[in-house]
N, C-alpha and C. Protein backbone atom coordinates (compact mmCIF):
# COMPACT_ATOMS: atom_id res chain seq x y z
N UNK A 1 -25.45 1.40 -14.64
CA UNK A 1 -24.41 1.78 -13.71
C UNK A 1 -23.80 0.51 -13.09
N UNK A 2 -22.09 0.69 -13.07
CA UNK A 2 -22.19 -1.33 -12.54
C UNK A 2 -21.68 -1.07 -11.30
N UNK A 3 -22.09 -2.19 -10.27
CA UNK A 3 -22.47 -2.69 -8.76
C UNK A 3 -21.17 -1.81 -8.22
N UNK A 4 -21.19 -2.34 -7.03
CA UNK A 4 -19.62 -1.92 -6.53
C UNK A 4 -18.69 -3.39 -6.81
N UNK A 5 -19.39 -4.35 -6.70
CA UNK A 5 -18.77 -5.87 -7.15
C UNK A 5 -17.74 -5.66 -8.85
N UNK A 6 -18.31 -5.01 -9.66
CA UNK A 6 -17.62 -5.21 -10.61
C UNK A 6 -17.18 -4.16 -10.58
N UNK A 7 -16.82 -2.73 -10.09
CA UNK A 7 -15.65 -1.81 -9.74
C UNK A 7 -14.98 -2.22 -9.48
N UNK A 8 -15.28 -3.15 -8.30
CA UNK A 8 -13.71 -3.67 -7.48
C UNK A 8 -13.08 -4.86 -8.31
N UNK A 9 -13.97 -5.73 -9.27
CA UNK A 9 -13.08 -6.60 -10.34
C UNK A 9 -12.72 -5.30 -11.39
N UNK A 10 -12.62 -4.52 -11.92
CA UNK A 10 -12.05 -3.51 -12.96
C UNK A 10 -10.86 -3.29 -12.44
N UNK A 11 -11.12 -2.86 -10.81
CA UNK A 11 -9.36 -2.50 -10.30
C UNK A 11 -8.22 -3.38 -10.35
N UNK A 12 -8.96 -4.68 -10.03
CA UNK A 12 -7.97 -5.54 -10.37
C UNK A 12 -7.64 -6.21 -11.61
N UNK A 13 -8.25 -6.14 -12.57
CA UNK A 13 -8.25 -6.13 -13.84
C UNK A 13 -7.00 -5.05 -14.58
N UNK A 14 -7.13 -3.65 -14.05
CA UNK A 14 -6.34 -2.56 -14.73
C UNK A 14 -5.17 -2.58 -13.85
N UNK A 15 -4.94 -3.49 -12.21
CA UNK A 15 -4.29 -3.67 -11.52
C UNK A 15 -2.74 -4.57 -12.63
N UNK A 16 -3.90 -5.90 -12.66
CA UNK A 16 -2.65 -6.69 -13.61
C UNK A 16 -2.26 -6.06 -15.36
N UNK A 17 -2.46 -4.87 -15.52
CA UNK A 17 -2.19 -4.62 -16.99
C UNK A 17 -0.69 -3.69 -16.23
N UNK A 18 -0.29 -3.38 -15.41
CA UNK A 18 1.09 -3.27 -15.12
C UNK A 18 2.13 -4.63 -15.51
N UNK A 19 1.95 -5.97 -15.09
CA UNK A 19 2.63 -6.65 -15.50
C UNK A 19 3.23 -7.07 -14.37
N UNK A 20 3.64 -8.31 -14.94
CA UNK A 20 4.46 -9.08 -13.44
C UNK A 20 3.70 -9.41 -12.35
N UNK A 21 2.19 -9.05 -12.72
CA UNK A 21 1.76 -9.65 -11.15
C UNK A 21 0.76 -11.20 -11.57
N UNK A 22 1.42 -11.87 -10.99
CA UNK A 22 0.26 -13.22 -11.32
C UNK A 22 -0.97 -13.59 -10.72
N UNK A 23 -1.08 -12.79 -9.58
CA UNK A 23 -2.48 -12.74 -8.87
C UNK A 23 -2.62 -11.74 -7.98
N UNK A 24 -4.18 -11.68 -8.34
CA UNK A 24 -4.82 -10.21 -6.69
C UNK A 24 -5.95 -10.67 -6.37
N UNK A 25 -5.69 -10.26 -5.54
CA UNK A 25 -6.93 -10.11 -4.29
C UNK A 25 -7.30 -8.74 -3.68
N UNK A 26 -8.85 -8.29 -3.32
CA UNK A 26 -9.38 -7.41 -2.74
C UNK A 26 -9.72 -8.10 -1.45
N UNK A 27 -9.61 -8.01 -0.20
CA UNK A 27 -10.20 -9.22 0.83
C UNK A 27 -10.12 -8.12 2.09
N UNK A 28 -11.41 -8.42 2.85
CA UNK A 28 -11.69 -7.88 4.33
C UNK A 28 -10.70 -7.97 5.17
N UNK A 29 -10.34 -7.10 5.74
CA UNK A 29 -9.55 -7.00 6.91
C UNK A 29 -9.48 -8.25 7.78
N UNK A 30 -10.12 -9.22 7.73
CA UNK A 30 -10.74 -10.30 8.70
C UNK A 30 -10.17 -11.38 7.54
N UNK A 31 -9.54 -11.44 6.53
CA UNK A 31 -9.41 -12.28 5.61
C UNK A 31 -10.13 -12.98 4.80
N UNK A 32 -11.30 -12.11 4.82
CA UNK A 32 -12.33 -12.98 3.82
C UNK A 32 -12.39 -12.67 2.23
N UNK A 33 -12.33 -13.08 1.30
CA UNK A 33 -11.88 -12.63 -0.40
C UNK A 33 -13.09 -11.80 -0.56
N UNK A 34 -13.16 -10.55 -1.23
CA UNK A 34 -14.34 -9.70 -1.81
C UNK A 34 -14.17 -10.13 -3.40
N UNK A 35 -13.01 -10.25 -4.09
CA UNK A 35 -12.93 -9.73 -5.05
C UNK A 35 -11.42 -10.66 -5.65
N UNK A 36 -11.49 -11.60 -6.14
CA UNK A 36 -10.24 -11.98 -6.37
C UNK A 36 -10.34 -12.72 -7.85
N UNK A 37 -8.80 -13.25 -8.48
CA UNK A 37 -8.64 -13.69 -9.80
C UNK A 37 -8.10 -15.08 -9.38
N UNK A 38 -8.25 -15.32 -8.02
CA UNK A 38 -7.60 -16.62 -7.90
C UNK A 38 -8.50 -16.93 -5.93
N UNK A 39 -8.98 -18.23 -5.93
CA UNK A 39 -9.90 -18.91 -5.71
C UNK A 39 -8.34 -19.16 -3.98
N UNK A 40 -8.14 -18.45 -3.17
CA UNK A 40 -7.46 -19.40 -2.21
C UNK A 40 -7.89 -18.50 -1.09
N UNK A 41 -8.48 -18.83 -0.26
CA UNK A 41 -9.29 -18.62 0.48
C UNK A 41 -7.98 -18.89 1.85
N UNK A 42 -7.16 -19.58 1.95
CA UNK A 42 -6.11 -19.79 3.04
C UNK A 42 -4.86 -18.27 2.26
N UNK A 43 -5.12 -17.98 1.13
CA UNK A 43 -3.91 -17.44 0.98
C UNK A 43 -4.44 -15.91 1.62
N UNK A 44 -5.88 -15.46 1.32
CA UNK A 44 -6.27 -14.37 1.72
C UNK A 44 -6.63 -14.26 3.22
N UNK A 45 -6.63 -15.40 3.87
CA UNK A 45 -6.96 -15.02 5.67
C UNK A 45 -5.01 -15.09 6.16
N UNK A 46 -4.35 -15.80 5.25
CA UNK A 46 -2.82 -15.64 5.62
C UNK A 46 -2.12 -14.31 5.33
N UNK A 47 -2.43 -13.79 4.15
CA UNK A 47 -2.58 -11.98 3.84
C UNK A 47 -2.99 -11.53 5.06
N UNK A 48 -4.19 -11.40 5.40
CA UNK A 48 -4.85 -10.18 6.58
C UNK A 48 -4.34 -10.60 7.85
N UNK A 49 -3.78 -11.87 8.10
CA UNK A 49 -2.88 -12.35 9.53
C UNK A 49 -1.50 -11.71 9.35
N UNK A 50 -0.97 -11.78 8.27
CA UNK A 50 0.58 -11.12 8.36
C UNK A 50 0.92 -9.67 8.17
N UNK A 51 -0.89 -8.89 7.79
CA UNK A 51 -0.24 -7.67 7.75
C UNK A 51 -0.69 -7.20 9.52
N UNK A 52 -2.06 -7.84 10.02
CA UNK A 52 -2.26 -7.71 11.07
C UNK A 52 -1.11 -7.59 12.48
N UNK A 53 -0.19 -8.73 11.77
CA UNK A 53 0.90 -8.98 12.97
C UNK A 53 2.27 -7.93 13.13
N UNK A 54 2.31 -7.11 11.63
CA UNK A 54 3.13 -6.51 11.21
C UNK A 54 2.38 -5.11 11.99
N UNK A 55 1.39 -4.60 12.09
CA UNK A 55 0.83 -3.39 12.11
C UNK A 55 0.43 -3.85 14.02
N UNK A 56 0.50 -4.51 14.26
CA UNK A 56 0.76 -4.99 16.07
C UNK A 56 2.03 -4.90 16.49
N UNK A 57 3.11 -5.44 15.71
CA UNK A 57 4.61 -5.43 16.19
C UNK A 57 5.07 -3.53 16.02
N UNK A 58 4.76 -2.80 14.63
CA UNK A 58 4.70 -1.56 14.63
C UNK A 58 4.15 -0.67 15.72
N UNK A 59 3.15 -1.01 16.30
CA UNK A 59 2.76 -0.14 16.97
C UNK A 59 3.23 -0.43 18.30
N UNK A 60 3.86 -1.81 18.81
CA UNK A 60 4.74 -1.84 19.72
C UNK A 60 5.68 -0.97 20.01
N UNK A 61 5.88 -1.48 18.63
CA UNK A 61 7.61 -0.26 19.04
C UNK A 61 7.80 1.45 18.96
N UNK A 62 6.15 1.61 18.55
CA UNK A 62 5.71 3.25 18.48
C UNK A 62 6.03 3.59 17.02
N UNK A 63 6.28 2.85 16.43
CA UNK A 63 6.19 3.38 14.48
C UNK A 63 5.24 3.77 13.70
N UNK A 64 3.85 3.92 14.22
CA UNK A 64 2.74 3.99 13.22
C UNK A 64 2.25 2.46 12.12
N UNK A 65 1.64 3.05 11.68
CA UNK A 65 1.14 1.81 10.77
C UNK A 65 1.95 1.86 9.56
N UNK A 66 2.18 0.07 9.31
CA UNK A 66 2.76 -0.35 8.29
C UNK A 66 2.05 0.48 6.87
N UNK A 67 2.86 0.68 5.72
CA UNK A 67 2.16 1.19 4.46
C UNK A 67 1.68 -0.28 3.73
N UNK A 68 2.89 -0.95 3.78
CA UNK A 68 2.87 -2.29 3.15
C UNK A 68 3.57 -3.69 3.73
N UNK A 69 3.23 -4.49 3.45
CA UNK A 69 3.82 -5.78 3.78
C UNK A 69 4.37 -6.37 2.59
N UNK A 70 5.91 -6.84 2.32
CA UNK A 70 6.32 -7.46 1.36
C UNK A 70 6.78 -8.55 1.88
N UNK A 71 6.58 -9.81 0.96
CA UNK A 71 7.13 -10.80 1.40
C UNK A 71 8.01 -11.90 0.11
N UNK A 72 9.21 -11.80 0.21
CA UNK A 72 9.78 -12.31 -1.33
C UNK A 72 10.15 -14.09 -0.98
N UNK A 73 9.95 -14.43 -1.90
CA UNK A 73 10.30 -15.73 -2.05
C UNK A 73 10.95 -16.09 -3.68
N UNK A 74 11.36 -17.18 -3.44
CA UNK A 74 12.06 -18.25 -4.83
C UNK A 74 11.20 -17.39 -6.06
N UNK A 75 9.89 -17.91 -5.62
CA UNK A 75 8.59 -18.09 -7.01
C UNK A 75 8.10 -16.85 -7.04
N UNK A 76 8.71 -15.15 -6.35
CA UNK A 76 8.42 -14.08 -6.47
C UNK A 76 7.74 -13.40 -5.24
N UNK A 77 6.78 -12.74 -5.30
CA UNK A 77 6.95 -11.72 -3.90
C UNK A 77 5.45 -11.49 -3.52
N UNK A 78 4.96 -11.66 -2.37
CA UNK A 78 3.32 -11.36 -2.12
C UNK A 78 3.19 -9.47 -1.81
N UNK A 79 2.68 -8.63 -1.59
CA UNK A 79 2.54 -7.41 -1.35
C UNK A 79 1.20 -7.31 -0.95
N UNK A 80 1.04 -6.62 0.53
CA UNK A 80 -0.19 -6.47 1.10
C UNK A 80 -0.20 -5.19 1.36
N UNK A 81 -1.04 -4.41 0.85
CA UNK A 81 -1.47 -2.93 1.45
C UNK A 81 -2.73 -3.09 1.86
N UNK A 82 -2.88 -2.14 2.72
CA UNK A 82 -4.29 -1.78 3.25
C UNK A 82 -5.08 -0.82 2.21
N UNK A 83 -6.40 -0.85 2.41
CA UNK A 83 -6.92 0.10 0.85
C UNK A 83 -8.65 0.17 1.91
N UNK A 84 -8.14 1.43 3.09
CA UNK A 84 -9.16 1.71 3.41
C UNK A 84 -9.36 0.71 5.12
N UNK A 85 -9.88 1.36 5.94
CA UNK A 85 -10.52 0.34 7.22
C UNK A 85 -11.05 -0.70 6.79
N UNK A 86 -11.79 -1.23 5.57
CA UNK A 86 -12.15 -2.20 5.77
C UNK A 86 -11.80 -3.69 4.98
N UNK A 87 -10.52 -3.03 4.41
CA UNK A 87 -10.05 -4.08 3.14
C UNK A 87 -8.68 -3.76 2.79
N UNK A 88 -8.38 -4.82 2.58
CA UNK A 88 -7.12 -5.03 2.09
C UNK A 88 -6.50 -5.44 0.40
N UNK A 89 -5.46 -4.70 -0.47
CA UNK A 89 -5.29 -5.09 -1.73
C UNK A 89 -4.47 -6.32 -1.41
N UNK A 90 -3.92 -7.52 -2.08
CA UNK A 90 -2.90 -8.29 -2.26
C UNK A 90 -2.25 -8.29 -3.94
N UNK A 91 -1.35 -8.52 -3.97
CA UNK A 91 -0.88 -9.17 -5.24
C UNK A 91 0.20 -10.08 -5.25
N UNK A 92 0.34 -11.01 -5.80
CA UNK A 92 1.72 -11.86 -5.85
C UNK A 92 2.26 -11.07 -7.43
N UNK A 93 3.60 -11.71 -7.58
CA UNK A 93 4.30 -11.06 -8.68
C UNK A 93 5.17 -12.44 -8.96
N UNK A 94 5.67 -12.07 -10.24
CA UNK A 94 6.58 -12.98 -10.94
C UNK A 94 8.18 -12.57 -9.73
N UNK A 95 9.41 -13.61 -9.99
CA UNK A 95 10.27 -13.14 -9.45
C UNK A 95 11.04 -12.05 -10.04
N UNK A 96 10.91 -12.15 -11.32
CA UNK A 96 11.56 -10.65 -11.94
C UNK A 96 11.11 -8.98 -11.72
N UNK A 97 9.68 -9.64 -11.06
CA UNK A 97 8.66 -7.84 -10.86
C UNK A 97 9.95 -6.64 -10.05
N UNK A 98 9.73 -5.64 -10.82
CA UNK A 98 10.03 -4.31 -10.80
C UNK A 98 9.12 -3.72 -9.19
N UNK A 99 9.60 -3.81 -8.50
CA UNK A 99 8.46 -3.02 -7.69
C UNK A 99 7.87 -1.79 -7.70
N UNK A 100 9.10 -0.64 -8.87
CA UNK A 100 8.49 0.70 -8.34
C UNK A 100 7.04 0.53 -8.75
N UNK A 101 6.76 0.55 -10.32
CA UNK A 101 5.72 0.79 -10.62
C UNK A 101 4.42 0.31 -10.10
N UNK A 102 4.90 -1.58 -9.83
CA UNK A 102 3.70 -2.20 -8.99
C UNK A 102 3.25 -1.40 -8.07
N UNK A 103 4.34 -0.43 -6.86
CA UNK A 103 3.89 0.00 -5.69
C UNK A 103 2.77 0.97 -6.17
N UNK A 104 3.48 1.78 -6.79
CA UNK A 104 2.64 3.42 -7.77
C UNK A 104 1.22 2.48 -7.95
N UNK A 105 0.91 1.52 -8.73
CA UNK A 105 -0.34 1.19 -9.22
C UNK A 105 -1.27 0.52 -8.08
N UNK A 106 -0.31 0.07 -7.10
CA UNK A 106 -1.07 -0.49 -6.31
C UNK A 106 -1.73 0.51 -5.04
N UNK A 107 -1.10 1.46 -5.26
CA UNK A 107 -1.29 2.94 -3.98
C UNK A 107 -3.09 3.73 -4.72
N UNK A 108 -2.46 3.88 -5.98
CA UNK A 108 -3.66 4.13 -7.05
C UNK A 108 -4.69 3.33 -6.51
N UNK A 109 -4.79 2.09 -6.71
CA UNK A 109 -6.02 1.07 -6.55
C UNK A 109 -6.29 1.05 -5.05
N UNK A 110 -5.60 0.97 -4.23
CA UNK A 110 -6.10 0.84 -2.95
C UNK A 110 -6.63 2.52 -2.72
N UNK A 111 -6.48 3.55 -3.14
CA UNK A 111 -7.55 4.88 -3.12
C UNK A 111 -8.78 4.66 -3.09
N UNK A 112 -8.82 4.19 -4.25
CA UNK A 112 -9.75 4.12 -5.14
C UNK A 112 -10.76 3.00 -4.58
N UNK A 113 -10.28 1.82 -4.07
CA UNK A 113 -11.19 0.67 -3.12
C UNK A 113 -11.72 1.32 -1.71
N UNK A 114 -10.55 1.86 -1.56
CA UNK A 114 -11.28 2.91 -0.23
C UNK A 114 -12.27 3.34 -0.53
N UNK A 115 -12.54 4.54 -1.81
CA UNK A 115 -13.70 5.15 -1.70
C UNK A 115 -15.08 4.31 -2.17
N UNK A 116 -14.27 3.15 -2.83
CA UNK A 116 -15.64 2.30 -3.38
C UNK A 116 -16.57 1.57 -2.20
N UNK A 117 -15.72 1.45 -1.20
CA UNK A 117 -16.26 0.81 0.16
C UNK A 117 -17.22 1.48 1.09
């Protein structure tokens, strides 16, 4: 039967067979990496700070909680969802990424990390 460690690398594994995404991360609410294909330890506590600040400014203004955080740049686009109280999905993408489908696959995977947690 395999761990919950290598569930959560499968998701992100079947995560990037959508395409266009050049990196993910599974990482604690607190920004710490559980589960990632790329080694940046500043990029995943900068993930859980910007969705943190986003889901503080939301609830300022009485909106509920953010679904997602997008953030686009030159070199393509970061995407932070939450996937459960205690973790967060990330992915970066190429600049050409399609978002519908990324979103669809990434809603899928963050379920699914929820219940693995």
């Amino acid at each position: 039967m395999p761990t919950v460690a290598e569930m959560l690398e499968k998701e992100l594994s079947d995560l990037k067979r959508v395409g266009n995404i050049e990196a993910s991360a599974i990482i604690s609410r607190d920004g710490l990496i559980m589960t990632s294909d790329v080694h940046a330890e500043t990029f995943a506590a900068m993930s859980a700070t910007m969705l943190g600040a986003a889901e503080t400014a939301t609830a300022e203004l009485r909106r509920g909680v953010p679904d997602r955080l997008i953030v686009e740049f030159k070199e393509g686009k970061i995407i932070t969802t939450g996937a459960g109280p205690k973790a967060l999905l990330v992915v970066m993408t190429s600049p050409e990424a399609g978002l519908g489908l990324i979103l669809v696959e990434m809603e899928r995977a963050a379920d699914k990390i929820k219940g693995l947690l």
